[in-house]
PDB file of N, CA and C in Angstrom:
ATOM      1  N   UNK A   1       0.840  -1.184   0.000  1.00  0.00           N
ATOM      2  CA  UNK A   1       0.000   0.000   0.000  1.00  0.00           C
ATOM      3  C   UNK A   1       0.880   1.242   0.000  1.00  0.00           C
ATOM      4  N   UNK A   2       0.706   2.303  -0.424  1.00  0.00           N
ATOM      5  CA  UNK A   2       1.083   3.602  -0.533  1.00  0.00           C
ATOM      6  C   UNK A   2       0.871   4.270   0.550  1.00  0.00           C
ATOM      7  N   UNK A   3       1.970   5.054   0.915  1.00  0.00           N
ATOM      8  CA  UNK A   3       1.652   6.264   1.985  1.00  0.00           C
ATOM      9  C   UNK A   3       0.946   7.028   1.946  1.00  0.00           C
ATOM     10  N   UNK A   4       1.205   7.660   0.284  1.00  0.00           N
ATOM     11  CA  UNK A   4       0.558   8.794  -0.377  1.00  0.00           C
ATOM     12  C   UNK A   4      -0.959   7.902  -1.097  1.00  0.00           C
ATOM     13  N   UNK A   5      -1.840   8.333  -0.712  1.00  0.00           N
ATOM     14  CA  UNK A   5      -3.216   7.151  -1.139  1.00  0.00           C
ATOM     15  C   UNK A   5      -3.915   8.452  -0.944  1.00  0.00           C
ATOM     16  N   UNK A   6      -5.060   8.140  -2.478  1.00  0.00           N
ATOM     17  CA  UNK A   6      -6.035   9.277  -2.769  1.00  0.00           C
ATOM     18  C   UNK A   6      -5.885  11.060  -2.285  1.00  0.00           C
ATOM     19  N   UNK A   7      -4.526  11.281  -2.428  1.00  0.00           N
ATOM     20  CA  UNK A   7      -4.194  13.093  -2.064  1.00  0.00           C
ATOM     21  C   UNK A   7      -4.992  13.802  -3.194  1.00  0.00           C
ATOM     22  N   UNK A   8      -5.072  13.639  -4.526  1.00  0.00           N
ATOM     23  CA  UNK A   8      -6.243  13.923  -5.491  1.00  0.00           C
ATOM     24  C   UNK A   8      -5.118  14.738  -5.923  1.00  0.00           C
ATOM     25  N   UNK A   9      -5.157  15.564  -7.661  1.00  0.00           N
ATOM     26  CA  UNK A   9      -4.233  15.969  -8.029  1.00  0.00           C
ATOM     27  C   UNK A   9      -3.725  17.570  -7.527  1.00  0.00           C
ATOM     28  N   UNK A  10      -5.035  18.072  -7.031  1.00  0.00           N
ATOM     29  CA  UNK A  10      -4.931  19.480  -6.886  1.00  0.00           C
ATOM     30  C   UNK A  10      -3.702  19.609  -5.349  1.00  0.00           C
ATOM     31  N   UNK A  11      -3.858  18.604  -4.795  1.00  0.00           N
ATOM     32  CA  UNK A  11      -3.351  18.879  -3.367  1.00  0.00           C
ATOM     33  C   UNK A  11      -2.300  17.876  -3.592  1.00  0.00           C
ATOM     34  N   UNK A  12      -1.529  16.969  -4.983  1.00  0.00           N
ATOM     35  CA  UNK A  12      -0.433  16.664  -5.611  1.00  0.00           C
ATOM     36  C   UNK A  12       0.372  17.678  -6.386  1.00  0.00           C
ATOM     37  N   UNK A  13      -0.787  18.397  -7.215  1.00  0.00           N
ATOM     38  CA  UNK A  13       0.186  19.572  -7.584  1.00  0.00           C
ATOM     39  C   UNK A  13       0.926  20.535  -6.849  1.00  0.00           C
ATOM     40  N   UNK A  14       0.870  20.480  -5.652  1.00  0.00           N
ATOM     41  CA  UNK A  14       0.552  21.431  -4.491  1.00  0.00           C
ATOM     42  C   UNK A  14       1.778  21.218  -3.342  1.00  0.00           C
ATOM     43  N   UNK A  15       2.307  20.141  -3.607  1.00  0.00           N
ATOM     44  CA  UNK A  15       3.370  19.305  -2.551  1.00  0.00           C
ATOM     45  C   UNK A  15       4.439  19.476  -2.599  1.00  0.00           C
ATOM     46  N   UNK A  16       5.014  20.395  -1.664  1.00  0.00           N
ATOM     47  CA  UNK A  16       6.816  20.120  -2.013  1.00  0.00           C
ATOM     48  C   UNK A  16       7.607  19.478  -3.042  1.00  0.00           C
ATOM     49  N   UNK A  17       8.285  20.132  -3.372  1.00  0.00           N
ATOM     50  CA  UNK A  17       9.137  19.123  -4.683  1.00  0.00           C
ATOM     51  C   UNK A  17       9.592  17.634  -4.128  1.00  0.00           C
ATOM     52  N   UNK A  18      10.113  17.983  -2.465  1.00  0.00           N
ATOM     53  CA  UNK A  18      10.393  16.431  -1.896  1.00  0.00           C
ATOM     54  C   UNK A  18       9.061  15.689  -1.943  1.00  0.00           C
ATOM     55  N   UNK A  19       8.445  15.952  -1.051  1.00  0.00           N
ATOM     56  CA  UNK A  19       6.701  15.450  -0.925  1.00  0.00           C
ATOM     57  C   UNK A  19       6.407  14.689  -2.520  1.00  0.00           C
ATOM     58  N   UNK A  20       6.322  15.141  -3.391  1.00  0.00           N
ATOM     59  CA  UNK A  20       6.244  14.714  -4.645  1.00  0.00           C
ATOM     60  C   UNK A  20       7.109  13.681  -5.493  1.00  0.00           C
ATOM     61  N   UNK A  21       8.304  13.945  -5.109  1.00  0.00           N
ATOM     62  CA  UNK A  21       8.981  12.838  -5.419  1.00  0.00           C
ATOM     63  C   UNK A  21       9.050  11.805  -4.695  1.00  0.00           C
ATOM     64  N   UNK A  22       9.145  12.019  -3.572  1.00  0.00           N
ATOM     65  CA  UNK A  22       8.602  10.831  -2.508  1.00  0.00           C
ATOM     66  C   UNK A  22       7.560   9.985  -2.889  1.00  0.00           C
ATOM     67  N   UNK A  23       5.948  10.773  -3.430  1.00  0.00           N
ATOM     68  CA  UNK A  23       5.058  10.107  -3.881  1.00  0.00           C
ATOM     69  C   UNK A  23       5.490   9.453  -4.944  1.00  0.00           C
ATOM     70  N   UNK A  24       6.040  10.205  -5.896  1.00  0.00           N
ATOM     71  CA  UNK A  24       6.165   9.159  -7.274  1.00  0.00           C
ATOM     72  C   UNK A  24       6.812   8.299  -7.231  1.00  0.00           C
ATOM     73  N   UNK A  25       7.773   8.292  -6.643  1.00  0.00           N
ATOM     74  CA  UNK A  25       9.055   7.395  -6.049  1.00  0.00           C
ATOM     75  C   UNK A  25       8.320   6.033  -5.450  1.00  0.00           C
ATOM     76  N   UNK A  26       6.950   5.938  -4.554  1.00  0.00           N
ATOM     77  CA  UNK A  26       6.481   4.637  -4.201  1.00  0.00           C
ATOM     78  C   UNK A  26       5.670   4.259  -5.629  1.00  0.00           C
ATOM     79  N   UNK A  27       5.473   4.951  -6.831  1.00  0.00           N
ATOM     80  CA  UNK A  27       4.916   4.594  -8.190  1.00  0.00           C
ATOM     81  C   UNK A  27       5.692   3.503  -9.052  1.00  0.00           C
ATOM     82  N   UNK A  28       7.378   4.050  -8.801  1.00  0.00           N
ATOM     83  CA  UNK A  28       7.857   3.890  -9.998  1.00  0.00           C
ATOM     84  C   UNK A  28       9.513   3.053  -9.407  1.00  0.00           C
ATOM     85  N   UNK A  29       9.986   3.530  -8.102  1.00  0.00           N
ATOM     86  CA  UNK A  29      10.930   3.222  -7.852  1.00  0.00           C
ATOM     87  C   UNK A  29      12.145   3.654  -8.170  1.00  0.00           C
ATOM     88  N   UNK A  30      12.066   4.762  -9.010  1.00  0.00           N
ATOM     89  CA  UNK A  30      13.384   5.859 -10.027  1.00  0.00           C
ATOM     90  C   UNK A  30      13.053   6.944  -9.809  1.00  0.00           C
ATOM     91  N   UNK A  31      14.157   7.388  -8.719  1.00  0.00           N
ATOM     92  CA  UNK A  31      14.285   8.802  -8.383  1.00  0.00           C
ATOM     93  C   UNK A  31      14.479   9.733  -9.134  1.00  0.00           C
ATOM     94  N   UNK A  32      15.301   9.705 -10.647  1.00  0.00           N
ATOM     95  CA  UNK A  32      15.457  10.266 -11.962  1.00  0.00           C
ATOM     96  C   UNK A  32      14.048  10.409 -12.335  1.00  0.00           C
ATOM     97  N   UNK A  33      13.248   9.378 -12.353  1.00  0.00           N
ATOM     98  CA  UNK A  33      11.536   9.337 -13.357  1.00  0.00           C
ATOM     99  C   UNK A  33      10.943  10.227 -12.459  1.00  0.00           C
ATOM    100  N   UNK A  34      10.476  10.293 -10.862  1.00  0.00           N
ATOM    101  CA  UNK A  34      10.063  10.998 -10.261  1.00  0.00           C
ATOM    102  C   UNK A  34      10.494  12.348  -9.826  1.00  0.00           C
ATOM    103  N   UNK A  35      11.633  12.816  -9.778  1.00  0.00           N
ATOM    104  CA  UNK A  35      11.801  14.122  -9.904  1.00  0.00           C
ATOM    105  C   UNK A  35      11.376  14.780 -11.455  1.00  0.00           C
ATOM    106  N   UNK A  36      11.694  14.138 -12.482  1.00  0.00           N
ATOM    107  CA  UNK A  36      11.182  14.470 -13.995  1.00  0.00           C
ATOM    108  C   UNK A  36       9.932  15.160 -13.606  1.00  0.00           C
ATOM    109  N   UNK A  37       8.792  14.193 -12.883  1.00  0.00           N
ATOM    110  CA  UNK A  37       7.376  14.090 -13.036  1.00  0.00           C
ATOM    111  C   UNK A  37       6.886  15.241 -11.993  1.00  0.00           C
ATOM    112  N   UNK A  38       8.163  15.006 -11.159  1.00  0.00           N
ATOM    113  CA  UNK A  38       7.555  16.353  -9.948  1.00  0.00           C
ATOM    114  C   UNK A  38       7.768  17.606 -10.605  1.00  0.00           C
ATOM    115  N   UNK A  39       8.993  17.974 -11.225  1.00  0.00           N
ATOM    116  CA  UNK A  39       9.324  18.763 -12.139  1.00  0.00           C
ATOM    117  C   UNK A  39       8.599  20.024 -13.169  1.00  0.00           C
ATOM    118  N   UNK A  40       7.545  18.857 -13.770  1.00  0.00           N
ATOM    119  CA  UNK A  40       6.760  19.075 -14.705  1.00  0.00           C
ATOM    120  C   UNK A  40       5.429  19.420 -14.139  1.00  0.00           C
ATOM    121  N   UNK A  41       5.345  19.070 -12.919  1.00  0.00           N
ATOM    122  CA  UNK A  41       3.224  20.204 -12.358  1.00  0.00           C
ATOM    123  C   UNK A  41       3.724  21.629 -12.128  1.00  0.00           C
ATOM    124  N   UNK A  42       2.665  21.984 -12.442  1.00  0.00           N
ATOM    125  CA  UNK A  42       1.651  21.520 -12.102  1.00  0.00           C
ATOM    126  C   UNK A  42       0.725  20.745 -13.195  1.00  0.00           C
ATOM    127  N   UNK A  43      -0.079  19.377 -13.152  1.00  0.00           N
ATOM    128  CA  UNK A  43      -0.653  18.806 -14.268  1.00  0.00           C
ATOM    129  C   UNK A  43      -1.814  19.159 -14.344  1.00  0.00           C
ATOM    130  N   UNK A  44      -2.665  19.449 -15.589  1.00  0.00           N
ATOM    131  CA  UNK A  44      -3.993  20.102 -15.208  1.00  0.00           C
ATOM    132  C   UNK A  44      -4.928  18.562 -15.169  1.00  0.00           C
ATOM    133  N   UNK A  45      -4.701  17.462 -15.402  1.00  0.00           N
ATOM    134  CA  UNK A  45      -5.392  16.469 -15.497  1.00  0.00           C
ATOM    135  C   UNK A  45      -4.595  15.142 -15.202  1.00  0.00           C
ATOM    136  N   UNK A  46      -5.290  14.383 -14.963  1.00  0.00           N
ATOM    137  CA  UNK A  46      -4.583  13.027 -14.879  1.00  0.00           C
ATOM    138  C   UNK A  46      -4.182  12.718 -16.081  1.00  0.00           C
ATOM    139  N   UNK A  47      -4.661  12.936 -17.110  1.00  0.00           N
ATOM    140  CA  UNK A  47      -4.307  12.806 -18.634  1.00  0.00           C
ATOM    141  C   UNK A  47      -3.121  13.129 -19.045  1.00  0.00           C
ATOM    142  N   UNK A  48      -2.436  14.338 -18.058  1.00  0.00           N
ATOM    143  CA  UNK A  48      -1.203  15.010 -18.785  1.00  0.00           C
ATOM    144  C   UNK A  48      -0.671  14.357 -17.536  1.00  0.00           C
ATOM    145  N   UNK A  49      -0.616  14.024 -16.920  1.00  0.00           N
ATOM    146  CA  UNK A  49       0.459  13.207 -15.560  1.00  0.00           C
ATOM    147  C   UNK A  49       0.578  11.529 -16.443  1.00  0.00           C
ATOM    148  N   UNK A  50      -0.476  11.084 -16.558  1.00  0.00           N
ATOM    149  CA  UNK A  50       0.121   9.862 -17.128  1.00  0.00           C
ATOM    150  C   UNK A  50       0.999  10.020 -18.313  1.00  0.00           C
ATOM    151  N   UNK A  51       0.362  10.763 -19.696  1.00  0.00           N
ATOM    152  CA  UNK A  51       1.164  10.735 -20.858  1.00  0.00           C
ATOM    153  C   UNK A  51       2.701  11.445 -20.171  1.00  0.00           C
ATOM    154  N   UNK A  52       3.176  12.474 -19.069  1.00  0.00           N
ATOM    155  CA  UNK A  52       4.317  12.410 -18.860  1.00  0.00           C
ATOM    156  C   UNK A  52       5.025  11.217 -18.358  1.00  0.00           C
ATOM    157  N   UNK A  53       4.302  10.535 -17.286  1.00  0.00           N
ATOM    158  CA  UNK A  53       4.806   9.330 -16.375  1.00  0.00           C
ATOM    159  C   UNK A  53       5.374   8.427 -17.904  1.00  0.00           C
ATOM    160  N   UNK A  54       4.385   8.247 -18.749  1.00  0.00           N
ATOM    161  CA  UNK A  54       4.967   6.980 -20.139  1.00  0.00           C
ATOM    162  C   UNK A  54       6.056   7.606 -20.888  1.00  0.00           C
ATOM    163  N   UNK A  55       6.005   9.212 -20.705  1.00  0.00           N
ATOM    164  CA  UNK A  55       7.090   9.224 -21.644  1.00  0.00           C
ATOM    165  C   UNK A  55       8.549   8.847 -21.148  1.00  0.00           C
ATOM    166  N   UNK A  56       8.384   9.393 -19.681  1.00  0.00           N
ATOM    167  CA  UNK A  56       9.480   9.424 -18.853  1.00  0.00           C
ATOM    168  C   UNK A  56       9.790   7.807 -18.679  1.00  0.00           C
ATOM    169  N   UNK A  57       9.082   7.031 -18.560  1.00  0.00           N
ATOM    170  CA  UNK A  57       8.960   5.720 -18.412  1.00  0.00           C
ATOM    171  C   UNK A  57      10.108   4.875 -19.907  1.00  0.00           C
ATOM    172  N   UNK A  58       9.521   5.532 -21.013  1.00  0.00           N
ATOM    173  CA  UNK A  58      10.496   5.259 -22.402  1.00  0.00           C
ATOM    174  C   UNK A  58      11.704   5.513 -22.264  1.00  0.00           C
ATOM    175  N   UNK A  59      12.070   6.475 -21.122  1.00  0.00           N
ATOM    176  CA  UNK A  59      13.385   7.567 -21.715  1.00  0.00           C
ATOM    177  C   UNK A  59      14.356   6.485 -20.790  1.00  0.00           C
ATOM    178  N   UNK A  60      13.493   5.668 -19.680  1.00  0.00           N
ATOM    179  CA  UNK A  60      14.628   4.840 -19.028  1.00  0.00           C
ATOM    180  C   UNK A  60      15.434   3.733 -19.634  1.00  0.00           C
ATOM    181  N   UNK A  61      16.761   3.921 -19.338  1.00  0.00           N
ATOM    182  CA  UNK A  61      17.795   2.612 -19.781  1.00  0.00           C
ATOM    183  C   UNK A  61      16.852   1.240 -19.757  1.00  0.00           C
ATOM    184  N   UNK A  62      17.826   0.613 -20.083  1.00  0.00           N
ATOM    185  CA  UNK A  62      17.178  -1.352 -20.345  1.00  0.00           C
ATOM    186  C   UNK A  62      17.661  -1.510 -18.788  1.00  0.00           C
ATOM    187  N   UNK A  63      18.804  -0.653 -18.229  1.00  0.00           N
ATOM    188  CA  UNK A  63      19.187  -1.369 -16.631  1.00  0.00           C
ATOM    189  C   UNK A  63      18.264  -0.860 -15.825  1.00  0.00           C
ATOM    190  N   UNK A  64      18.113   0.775 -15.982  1.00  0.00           N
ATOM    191  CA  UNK A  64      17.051   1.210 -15.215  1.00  0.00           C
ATOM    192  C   UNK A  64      15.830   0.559 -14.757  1.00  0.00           C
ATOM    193  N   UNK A  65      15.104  -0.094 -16.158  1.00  0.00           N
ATOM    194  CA  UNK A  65      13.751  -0.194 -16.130  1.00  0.00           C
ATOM    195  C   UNK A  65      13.988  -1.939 -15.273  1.00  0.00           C
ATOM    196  N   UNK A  66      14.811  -2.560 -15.521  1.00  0.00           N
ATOM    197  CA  UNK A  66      15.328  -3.884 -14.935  1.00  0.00           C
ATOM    198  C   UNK A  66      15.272  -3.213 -13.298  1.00  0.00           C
ATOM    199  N   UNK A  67      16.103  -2.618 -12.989  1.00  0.00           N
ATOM    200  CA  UNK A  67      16.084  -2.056 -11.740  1.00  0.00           C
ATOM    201  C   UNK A  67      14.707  -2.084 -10.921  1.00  0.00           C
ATOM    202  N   UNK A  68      13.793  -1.191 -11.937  1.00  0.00           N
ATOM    203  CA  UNK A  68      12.811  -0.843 -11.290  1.00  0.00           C
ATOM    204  C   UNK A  68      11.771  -2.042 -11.421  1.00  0.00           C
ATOM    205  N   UNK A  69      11.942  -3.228 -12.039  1.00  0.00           N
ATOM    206  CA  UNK A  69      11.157  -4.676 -11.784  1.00  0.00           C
ATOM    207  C   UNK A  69      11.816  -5.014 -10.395  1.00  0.00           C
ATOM    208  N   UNK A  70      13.309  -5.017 -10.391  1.00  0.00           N
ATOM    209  CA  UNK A  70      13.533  -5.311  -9.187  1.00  0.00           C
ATOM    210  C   UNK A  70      13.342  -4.962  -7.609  1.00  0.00           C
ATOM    211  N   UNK A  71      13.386  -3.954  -7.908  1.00  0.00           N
ATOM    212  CA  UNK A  71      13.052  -3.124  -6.689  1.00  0.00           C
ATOM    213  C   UNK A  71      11.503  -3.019  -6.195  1.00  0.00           C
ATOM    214  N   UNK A  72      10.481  -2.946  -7.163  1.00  0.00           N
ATOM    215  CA  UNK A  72       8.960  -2.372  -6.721  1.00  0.00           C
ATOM    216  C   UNK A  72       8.080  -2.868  -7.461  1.00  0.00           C
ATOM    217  N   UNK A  73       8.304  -4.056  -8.270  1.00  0.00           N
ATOM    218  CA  UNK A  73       7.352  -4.857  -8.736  1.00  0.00           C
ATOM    219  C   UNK A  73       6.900  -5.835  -8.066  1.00  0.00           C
ATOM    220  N   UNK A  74       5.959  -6.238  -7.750  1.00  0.00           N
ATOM    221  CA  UNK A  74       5.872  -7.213  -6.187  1.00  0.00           C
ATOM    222  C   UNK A  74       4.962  -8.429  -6.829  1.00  0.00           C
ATOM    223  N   UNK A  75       4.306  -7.946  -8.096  1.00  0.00           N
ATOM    224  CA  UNK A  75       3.104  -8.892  -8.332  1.00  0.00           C
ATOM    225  C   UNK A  75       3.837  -9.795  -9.633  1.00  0.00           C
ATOM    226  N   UNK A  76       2.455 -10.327 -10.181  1.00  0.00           N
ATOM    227  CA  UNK A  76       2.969 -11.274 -11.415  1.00  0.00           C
ATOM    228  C   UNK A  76       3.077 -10.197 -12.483  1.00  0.00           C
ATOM    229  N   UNK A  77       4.182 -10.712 -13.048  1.00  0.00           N
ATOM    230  CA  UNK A  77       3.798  -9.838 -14.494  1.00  0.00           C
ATOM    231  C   UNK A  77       3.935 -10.703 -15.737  1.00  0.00           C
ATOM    232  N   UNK A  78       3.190 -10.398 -16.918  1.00  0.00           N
ATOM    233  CA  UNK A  78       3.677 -11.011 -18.419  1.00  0.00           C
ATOM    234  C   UNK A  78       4.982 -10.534 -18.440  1.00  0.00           C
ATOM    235  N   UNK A  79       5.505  -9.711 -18.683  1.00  0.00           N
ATOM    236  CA  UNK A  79       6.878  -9.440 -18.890  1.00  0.00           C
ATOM    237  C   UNK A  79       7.650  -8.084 -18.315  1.00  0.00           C
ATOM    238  N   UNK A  80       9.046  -7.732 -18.744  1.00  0.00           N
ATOM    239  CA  UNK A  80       9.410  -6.517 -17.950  1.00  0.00           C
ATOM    240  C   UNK A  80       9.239  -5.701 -19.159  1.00  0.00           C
ATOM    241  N   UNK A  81       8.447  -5.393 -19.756  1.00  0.00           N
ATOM    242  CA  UNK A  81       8.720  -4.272 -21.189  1.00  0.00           C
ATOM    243  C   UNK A  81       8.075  -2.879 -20.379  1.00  0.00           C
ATOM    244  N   UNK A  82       8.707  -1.830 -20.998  1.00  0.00           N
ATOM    245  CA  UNK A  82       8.099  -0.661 -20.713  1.00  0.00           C
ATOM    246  C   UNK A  82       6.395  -0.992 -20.786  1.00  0.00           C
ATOM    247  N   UNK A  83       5.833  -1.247 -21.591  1.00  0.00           N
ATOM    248  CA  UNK A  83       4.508  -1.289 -21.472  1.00  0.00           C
ATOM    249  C   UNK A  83       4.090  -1.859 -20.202  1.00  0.00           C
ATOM    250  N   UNK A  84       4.503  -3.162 -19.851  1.00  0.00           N
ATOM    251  CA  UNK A  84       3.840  -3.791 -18.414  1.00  0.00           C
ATOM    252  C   UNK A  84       4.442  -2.329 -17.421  1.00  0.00           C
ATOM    253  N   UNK A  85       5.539  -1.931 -17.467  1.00  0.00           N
ATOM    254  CA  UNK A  85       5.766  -0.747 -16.169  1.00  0.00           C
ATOM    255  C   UNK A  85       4.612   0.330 -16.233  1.00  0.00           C
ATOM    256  N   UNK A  86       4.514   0.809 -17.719  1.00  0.00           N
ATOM    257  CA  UNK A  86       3.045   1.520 -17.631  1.00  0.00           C
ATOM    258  C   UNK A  86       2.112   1.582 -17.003  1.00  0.00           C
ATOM    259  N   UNK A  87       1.506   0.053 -17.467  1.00  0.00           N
ATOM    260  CA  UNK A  87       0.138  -0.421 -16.648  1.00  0.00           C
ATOM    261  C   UNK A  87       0.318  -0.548 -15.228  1.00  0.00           C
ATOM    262  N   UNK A  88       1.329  -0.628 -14.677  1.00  0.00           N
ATOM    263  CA  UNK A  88       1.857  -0.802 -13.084  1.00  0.00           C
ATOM    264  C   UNK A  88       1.452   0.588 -12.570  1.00  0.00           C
ATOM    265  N   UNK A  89       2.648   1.256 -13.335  1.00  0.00           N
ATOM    266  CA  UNK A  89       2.791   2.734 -12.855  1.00  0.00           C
ATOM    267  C   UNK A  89       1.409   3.540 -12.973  1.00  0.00           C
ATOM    268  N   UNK A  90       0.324   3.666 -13.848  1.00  0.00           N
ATOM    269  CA  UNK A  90      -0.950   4.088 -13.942  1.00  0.00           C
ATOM    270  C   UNK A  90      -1.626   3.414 -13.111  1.00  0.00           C
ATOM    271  N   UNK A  91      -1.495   2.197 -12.588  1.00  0.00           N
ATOM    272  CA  UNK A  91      -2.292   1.788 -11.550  1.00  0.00           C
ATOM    273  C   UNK A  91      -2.339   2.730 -10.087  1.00  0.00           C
ATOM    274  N   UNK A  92      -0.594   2.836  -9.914  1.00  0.00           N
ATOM    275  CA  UNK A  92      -0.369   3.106  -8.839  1.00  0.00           C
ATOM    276  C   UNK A  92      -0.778   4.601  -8.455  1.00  0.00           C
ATOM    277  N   UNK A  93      -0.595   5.423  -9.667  1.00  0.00           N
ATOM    278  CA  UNK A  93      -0.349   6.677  -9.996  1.00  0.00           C
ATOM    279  C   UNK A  93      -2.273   7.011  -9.324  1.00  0.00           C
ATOM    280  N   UNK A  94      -3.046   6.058  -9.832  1.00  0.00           N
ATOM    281  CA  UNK A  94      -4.195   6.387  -9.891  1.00  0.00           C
ATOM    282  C   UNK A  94      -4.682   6.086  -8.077  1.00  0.00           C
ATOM    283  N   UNK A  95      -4.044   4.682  -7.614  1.00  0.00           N
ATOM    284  CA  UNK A  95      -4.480   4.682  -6.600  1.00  0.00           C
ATOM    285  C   UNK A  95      -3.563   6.099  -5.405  1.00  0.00           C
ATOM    286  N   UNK A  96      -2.574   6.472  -6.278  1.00  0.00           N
ATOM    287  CA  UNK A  96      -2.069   7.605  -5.122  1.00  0.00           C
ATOM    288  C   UNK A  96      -2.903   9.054  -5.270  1.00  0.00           C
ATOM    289  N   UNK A  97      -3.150   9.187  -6.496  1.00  0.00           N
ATOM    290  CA  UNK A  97      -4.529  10.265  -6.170  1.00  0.00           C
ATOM    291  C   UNK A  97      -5.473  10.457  -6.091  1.00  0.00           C
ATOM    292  N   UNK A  98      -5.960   8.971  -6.497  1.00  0.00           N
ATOM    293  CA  UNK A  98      -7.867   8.429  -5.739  1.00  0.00           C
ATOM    294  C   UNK A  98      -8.545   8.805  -7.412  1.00  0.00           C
ATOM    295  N   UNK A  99      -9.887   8.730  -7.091  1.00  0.00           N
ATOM    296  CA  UNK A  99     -10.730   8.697  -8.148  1.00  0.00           C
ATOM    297  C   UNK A  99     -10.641   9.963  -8.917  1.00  0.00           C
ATOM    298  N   UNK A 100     -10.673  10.139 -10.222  1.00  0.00           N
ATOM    299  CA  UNK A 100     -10.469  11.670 -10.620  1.00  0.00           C
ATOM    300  C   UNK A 100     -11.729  12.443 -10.156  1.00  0.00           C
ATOM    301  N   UNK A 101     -12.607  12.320 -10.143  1.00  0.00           N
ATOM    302  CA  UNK A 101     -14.044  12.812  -9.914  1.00  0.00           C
ATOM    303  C   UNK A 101     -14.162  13.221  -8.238  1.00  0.00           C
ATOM    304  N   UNK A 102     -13.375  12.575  -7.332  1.00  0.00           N
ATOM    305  CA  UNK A 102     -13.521  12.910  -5.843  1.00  0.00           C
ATOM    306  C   UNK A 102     -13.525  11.797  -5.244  1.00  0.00           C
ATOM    307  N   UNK A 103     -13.635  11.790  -3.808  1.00  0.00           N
ATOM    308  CA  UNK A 103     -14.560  11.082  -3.237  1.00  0.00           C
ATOM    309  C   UNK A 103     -16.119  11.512  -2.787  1.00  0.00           C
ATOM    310  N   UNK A 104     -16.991  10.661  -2.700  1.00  0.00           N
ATOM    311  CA  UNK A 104     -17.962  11.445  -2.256  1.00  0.00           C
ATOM    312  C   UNK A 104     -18.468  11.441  -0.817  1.00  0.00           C
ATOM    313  N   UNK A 105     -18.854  12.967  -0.964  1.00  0.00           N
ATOM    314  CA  UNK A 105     -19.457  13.396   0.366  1.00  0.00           C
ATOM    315  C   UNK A 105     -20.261  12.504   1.206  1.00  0.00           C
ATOM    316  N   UNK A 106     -19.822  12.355   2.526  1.00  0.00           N
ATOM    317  CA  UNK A 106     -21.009  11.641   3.296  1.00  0.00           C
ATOM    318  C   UNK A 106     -21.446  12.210   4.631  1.00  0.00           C
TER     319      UNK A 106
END
């Protein structure tokens, strides 16, 4: 589980440059990919946080991205290709800022 769980993007855009890399850092496991990503908010949508997270995700070495199976991949995977880190990393990305829409009021 994540430390950083459902902060939502407005109060992600909003976080210390450490705070932020910290978060992305339990996403991705590459302190290089997550400062990139902290770098780049404020994001106006989850739309422009993921298409950065994939690009940044491409730009990593063959050792890097090996690295980062090793380090913070915990589950099964089909394989180590950038694409499976994608689908990882958008998972995670999504459960660290919760539903785009909110939670709702109770």
């Amino acid at each position: 589980m994540l430390m950083h769980h459902g902060v939502g993007l407005d109060r992600f855009n909003n976080l210390s440059r450490q705070k932020a890399i910290h978060a992305l850092y339990e996403c991705c496991c590459n302190v290089t990919w997550a400062a990139k990503l902290a770098d780049g908010r404020p994001y106006p949508g989850y739309d422009a946080l993921h298409t950065a997270a994939e690009a940044e995700l491409h730009a990593l070495s063959p050792t890097d991205l090996e690295r980062v199976f090793d380090s913070c991949v915990h589950e099964q995977v089909s394989d180590r290709s950038v694409a499976e880190m994608i689908r990882i990393t958008r998972a995670r990305i999504l459960q660290m800022l919760g539903p785009e829409d909110g939670y709702p009021d109770y």
